[in-house]
N, C-alpha and C. Protein backbone atom coordinates (compact mmCIF):
# COMPACT_ATOMS: atom_id res chain seq x y z
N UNK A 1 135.01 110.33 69.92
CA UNK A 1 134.95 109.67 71.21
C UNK A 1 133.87 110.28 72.10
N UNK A 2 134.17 111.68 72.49
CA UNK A 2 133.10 112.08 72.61
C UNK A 2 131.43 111.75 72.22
N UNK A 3 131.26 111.73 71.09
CA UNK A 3 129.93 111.02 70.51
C UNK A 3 129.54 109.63 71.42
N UNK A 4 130.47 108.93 71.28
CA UNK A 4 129.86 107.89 72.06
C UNK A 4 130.08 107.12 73.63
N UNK A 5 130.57 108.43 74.22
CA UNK A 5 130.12 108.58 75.40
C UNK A 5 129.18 109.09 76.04
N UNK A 6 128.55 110.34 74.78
CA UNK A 6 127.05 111.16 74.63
C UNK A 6 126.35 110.01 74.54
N UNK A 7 126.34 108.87 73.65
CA UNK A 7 125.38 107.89 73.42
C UNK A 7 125.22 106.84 74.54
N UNK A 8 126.14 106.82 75.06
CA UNK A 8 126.21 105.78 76.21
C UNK A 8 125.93 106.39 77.61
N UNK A 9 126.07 107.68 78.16
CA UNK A 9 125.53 108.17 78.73
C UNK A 9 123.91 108.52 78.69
N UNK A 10 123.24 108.88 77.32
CA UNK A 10 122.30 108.79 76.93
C UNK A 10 121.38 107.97 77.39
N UNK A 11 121.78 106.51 76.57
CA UNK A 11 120.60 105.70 76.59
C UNK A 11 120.80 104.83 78.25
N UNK A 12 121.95 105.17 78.76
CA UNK A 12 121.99 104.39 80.14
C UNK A 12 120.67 105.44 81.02
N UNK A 13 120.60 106.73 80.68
CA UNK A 13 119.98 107.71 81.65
C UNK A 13 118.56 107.30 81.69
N UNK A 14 118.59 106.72 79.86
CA UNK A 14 116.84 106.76 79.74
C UNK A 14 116.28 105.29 80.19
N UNK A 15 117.72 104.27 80.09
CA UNK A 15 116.66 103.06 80.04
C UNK A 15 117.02 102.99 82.21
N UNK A 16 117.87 103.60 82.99
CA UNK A 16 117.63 103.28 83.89
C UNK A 16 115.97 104.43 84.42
N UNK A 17 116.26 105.53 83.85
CA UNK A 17 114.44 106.28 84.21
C UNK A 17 113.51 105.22 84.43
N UNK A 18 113.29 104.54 82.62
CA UNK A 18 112.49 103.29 83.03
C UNK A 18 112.56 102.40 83.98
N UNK A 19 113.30 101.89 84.00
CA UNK A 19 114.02 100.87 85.32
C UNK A 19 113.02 101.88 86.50
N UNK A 20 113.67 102.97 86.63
CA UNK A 20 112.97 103.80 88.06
C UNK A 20 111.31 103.62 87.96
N UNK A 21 110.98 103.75 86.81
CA UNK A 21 109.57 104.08 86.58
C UNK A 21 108.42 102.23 86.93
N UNK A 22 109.35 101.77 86.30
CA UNK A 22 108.26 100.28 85.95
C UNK A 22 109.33 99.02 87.34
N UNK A 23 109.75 99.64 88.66
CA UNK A 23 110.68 98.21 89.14
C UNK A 23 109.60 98.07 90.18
N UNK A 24 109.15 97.20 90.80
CA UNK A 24 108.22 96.85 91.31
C UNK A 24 108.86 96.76 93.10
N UNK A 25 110.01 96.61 92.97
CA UNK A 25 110.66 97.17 94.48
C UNK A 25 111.23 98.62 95.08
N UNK A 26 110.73 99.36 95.79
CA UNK A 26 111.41 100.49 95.73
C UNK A 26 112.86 100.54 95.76
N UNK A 27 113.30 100.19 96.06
CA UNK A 27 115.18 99.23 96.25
C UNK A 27 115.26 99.64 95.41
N UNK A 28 114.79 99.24 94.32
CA UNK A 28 115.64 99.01 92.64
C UNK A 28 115.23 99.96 92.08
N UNK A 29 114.22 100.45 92.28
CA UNK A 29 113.61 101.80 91.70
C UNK A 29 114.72 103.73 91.75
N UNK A 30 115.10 103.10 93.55
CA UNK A 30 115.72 104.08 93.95
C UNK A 30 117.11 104.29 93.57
N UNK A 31 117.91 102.99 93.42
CA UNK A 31 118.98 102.78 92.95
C UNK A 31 119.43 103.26 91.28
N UNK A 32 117.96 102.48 90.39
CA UNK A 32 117.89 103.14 89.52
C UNK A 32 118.02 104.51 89.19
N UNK A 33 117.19 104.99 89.68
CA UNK A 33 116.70 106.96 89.52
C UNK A 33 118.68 107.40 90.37
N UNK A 34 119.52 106.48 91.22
CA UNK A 34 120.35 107.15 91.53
C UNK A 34 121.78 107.06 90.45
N UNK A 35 120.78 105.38 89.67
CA UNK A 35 122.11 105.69 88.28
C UNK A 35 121.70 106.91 86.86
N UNK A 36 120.38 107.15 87.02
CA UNK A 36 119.99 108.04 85.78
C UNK A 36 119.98 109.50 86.14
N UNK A 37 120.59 109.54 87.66
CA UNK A 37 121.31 111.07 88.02
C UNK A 37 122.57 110.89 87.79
N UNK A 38 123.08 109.95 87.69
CA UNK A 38 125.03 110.00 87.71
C UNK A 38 124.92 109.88 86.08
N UNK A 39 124.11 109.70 85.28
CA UNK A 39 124.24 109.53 83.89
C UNK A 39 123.99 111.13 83.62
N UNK A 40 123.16 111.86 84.22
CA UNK A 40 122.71 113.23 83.76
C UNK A 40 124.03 113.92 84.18
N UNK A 41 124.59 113.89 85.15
CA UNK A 41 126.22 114.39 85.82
C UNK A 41 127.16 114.29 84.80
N UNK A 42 127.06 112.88 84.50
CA UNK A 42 128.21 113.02 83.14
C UNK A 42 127.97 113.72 81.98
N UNK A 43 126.56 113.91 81.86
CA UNK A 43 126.20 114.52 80.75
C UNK A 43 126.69 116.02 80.47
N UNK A 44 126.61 116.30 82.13
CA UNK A 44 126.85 117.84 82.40
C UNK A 44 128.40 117.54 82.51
N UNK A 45 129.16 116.81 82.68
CA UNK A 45 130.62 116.98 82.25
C UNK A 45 131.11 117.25 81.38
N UNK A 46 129.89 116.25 79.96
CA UNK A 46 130.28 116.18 78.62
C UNK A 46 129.84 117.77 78.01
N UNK A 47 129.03 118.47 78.78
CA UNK A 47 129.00 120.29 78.60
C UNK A 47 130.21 120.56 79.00
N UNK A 48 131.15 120.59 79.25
CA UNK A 48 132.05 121.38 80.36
C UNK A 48 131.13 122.31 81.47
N UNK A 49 130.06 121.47 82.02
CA UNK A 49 130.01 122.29 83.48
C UNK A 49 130.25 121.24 84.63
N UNK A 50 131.65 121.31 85.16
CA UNK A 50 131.81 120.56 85.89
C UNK A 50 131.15 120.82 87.55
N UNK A 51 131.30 122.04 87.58
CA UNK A 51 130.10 122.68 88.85
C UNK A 51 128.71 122.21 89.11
N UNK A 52 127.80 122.40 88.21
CA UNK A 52 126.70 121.63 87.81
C UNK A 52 126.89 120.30 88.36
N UNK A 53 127.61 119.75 87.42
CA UNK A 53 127.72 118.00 87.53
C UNK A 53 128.44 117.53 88.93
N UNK A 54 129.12 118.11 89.53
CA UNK A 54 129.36 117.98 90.87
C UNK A 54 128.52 118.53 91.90
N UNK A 55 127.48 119.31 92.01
CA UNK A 55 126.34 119.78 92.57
C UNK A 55 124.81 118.32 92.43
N UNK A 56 125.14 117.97 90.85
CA UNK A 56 124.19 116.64 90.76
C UNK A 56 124.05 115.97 91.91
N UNK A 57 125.57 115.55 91.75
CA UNK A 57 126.44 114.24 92.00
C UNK A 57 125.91 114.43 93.69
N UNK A 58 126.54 115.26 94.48
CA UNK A 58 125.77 115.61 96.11
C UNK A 58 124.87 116.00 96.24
N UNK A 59 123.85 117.09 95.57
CA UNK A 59 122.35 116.94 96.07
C UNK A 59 121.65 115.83 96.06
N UNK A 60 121.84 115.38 94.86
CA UNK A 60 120.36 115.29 93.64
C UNK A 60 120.92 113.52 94.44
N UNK A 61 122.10 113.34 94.18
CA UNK A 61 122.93 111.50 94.56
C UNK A 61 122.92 111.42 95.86
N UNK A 62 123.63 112.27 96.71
CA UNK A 62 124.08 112.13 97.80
C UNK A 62 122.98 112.60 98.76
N UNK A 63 121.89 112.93 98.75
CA UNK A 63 120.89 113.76 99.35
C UNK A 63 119.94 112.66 99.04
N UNK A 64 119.42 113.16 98.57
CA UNK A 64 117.89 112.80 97.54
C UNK A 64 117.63 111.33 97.58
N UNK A 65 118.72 110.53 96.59
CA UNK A 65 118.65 109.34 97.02
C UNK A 65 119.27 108.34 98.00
N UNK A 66 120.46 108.88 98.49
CA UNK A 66 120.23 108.21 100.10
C UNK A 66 119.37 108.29 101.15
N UNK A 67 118.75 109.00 100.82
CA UNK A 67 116.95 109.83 101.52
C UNK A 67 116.24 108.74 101.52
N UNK A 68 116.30 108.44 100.10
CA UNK A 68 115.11 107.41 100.15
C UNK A 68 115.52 106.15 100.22
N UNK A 69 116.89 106.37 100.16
CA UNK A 69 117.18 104.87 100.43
C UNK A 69 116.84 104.58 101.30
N UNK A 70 117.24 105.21 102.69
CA UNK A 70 117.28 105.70 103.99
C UNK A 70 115.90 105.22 104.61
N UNK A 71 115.21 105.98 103.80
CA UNK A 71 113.46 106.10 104.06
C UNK A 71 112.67 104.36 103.73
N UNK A 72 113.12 103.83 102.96
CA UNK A 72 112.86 102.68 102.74
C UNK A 72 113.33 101.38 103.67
N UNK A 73 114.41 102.01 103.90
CA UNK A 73 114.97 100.61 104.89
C UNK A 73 114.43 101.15 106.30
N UNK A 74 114.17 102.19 106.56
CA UNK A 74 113.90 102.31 108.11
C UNK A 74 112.21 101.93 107.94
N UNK A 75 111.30 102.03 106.89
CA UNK A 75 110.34 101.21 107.35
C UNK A 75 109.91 100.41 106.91
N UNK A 76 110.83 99.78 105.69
CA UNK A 76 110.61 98.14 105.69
C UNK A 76 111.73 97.30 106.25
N UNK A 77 111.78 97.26 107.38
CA UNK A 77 113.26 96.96 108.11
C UNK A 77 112.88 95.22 108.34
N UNK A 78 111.95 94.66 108.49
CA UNK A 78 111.64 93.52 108.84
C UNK A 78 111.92 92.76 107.47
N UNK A 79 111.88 93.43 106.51
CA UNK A 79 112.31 92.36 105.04
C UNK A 79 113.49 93.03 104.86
N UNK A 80 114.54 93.97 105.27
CA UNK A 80 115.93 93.47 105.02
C UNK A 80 116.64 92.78 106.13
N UNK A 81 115.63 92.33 106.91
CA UNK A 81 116.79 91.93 108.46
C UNK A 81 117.11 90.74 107.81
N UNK A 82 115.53 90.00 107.51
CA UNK A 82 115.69 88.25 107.43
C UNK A 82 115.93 88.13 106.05
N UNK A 83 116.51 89.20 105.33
CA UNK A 83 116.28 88.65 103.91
C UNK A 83 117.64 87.58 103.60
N UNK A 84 117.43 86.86 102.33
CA UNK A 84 118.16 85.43 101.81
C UNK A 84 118.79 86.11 100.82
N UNK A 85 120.07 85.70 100.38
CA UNK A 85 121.02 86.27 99.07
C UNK A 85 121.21 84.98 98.55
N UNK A 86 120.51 83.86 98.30
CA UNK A 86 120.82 82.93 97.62
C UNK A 86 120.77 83.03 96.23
N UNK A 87 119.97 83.74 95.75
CA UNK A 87 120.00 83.84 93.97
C UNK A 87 121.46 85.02 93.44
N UNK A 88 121.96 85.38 94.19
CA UNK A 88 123.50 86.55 93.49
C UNK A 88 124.66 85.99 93.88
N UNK A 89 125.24 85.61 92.48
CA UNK A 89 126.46 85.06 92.21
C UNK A 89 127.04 86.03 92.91
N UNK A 90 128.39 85.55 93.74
CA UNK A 90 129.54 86.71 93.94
C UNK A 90 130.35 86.98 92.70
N UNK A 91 130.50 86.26 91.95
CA UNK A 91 131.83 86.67 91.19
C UNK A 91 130.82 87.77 90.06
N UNK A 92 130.05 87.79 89.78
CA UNK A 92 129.28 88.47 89.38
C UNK A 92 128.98 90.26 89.74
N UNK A 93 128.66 89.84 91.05
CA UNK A 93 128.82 91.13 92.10
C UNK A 93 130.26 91.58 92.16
N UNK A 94 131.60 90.84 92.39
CA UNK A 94 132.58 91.48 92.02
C UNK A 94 132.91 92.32 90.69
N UNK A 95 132.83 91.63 89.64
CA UNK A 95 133.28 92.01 88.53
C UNK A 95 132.14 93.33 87.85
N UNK A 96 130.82 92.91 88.55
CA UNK A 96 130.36 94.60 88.41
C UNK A 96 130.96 95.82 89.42
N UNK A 97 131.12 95.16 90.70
CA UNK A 97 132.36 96.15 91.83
C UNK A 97 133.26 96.85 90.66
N UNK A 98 134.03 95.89 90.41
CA UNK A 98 134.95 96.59 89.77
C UNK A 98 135.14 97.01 88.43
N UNK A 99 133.82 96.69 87.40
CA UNK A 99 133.68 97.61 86.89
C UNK A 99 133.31 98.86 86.92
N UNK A 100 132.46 99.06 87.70
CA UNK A 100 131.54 100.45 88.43
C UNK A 100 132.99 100.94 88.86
N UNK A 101 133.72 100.58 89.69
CA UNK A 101 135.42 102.19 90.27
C UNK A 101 135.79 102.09 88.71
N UNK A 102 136.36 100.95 88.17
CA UNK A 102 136.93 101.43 86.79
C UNK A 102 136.34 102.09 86.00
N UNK A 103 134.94 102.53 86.06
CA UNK A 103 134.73 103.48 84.81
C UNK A 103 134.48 104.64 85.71
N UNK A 104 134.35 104.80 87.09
CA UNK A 104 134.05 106.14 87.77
C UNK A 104 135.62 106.62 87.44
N UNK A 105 136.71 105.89 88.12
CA UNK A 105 137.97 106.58 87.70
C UNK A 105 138.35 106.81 86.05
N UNK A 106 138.19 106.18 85.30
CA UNK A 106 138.11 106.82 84.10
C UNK A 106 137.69 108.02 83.55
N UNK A 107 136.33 108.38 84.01
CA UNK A 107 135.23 109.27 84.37
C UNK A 107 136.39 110.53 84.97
N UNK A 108 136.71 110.53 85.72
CA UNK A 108 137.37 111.40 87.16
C UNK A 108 138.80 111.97 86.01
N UNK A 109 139.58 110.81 85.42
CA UNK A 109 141.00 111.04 84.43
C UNK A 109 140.16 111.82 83.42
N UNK A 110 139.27 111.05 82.49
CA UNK A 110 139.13 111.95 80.98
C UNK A 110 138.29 113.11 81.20
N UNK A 111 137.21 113.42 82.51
CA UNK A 111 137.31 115.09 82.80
C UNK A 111 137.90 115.89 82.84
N UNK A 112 139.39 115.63 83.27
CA UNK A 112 140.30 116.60 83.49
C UNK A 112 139.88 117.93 84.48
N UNK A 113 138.73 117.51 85.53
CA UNK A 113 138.94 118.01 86.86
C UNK A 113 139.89 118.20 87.71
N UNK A 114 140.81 117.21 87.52
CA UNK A 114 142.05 117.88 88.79
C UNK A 114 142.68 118.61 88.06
N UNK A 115 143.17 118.76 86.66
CA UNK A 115 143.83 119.88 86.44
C UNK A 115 143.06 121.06 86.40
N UNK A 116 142.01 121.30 86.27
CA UNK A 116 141.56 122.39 86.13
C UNK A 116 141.15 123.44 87.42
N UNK A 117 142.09 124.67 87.14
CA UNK A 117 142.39 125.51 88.62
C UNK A 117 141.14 127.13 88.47
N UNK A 118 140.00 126.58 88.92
CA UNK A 118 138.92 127.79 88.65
C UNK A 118 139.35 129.02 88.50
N UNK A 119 140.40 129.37 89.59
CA UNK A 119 140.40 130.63 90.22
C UNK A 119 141.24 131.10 88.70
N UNK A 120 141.82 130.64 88.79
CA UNK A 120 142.94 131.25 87.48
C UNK A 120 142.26 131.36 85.81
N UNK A 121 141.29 129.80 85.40
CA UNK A 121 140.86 130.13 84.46
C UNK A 121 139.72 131.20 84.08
N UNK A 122 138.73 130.94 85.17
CA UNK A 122 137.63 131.65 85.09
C UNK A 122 137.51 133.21 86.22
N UNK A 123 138.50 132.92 87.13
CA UNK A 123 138.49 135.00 87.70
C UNK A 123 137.60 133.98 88.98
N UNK A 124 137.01 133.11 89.11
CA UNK A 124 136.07 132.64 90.34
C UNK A 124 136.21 131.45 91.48
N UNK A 125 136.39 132.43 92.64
CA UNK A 125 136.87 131.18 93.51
C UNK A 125 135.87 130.43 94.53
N UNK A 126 135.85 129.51 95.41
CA UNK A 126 134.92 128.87 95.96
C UNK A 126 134.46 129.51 97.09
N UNK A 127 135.36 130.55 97.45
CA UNK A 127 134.87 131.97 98.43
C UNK A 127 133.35 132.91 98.10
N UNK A 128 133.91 132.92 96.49
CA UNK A 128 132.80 134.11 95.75
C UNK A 128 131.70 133.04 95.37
N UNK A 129 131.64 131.51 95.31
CA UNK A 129 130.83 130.67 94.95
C UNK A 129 129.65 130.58 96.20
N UNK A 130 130.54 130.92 97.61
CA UNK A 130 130.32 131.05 98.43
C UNK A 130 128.87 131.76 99.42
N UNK A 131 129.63 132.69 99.10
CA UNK A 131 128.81 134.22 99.26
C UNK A 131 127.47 134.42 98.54
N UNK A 132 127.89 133.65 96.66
CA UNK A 132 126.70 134.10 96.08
C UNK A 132 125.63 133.21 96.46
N UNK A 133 126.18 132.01 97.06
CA UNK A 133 124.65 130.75 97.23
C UNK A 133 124.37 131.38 98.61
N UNK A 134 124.61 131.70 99.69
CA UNK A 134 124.24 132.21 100.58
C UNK A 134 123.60 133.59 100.66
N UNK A 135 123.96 134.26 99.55
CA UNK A 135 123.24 135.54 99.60
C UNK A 135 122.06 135.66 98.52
N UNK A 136 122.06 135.12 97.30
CA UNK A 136 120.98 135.17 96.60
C UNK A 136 120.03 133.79 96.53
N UNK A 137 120.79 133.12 96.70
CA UNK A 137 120.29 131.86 96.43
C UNK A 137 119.40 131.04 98.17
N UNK A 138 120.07 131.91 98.86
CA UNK A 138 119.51 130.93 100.77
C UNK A 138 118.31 130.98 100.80
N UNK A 139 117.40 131.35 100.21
CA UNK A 139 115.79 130.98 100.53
C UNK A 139 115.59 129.44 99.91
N UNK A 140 116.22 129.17 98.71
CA UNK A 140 116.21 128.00 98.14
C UNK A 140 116.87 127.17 98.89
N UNK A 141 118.19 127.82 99.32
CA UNK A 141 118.85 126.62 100.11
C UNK A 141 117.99 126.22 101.77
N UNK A 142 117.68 126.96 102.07
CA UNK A 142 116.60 126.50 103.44
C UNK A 142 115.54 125.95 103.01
N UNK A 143 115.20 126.35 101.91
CA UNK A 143 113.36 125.29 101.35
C UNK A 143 114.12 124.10 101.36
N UNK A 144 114.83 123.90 100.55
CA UNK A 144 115.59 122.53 100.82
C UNK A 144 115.66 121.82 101.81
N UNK A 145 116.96 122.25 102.63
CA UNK A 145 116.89 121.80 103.89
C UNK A 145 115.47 122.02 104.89
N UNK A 146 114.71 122.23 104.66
CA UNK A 146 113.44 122.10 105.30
C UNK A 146 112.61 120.80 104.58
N UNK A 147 112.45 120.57 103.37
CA UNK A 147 111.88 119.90 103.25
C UNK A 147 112.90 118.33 103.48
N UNK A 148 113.91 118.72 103.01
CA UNK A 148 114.61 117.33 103.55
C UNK A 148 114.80 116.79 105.17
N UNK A 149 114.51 118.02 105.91
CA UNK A 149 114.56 117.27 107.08
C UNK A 149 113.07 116.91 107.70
N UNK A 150 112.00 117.47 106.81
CA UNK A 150 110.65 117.00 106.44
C UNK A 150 110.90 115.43 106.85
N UNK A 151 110.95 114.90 105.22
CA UNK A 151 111.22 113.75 105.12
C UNK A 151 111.79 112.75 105.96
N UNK A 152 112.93 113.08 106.65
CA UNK A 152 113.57 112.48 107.52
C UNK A 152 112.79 112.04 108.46
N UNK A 153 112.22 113.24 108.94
CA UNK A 153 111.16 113.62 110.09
C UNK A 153 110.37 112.21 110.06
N UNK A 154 109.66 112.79 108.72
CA UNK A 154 108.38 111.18 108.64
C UNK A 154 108.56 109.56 108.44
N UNK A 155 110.34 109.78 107.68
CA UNK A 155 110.52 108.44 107.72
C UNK A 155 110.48 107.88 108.67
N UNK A 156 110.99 108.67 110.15
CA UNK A 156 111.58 108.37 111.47
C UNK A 156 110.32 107.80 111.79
N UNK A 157 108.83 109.17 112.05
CA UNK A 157 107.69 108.53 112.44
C UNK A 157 107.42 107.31 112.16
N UNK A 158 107.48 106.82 111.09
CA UNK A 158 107.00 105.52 109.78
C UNK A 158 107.82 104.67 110.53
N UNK A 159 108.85 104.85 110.80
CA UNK A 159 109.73 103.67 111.14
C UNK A 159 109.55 103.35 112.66
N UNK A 160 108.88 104.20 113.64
CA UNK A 160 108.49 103.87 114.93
C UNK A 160 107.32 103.30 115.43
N UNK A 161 106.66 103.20 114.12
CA UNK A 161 105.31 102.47 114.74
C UNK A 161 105.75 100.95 115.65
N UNK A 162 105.27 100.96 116.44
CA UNK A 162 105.00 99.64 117.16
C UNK A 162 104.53 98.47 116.67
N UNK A 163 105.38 97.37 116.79
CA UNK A 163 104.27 96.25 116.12
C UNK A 163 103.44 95.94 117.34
N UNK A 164 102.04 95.05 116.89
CA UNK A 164 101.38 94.59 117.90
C UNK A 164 101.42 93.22 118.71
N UNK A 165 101.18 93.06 119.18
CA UNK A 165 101.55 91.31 119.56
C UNK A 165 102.52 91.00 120.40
């Protein structure tokens, strides 16, 4: 079973990369690159590092590409105001809805994350996880947050230009 959740995690990671690489809208590009990080997350589940793969899941997902999601709609805001949804079926859009929770909760059950109690198996709690990213690791964690609020910064600029007229 395993095996071919390796395989299906796999080739979803590589063919959405492409997707990221060759989509001619940044929209779809970004969305993409944010499903071929949740494919690399599971991958790191299918290691048993669930730390890792939950670190993905909020930087790399929750950061990174709501960033650019972010960054995209604040300065192409004039083509999502007036945009048309006439070509997307709903029932379509539903039944991917609800496939996407049904396999995240599946995902969430066959990890066996909630049973697993750090402190007890491994001697390490989210105190000492704590301490060590703040004490060895905080130059990285401020380059970070510097350059992400970089970004922010310029989307904001980008998104204030004035129109003329």
């Amino acid at each position: 079973m395993v095996d071919v959740i390796f395989l299906i995690l796999s080739v979803s990671a590589v063919a959405a990369s492409v997707i990221a690489l060759q989509a001619r809208e940044l929209i779809y590009g970004a969305v993409a690159l944010g499903v071929a990080l949740l494919a690399t997350a599971g991958l790191f589940v299918l290691l048993d590092a669930p730390f890792v793969a939950m670190f993905q899941v909020t930087v790399y997902i929750g950061a990174v590409v709501v960033l650019i999601l972010f960054t995209i709609m604040l300065v192409k805001r004039e083509q999502w105001i007036g945009g048309s949804y006439e070509g997307i079926n709903p029932c379509l859009s539903v039944i991917g809805g609800i496939m996407v929770v049904a396999g995240l909760m599946y995902a969430g059950w066959a990890s066996g994350l909630v049973t697993i109690n750090a402190s007890e198996e491994f001697g390490i709690t989210f105190l000492q996880i704590g301490r060590d990213m703040m004490s060895g690791y905080a130059p990285a964690l401020i380059l970070a947050a510097i350059t992400l609020a970089a970004a922010l910064i310029g989307a904001l600029t980008m998104a204030k230009v004035e129109k003329e007229g």
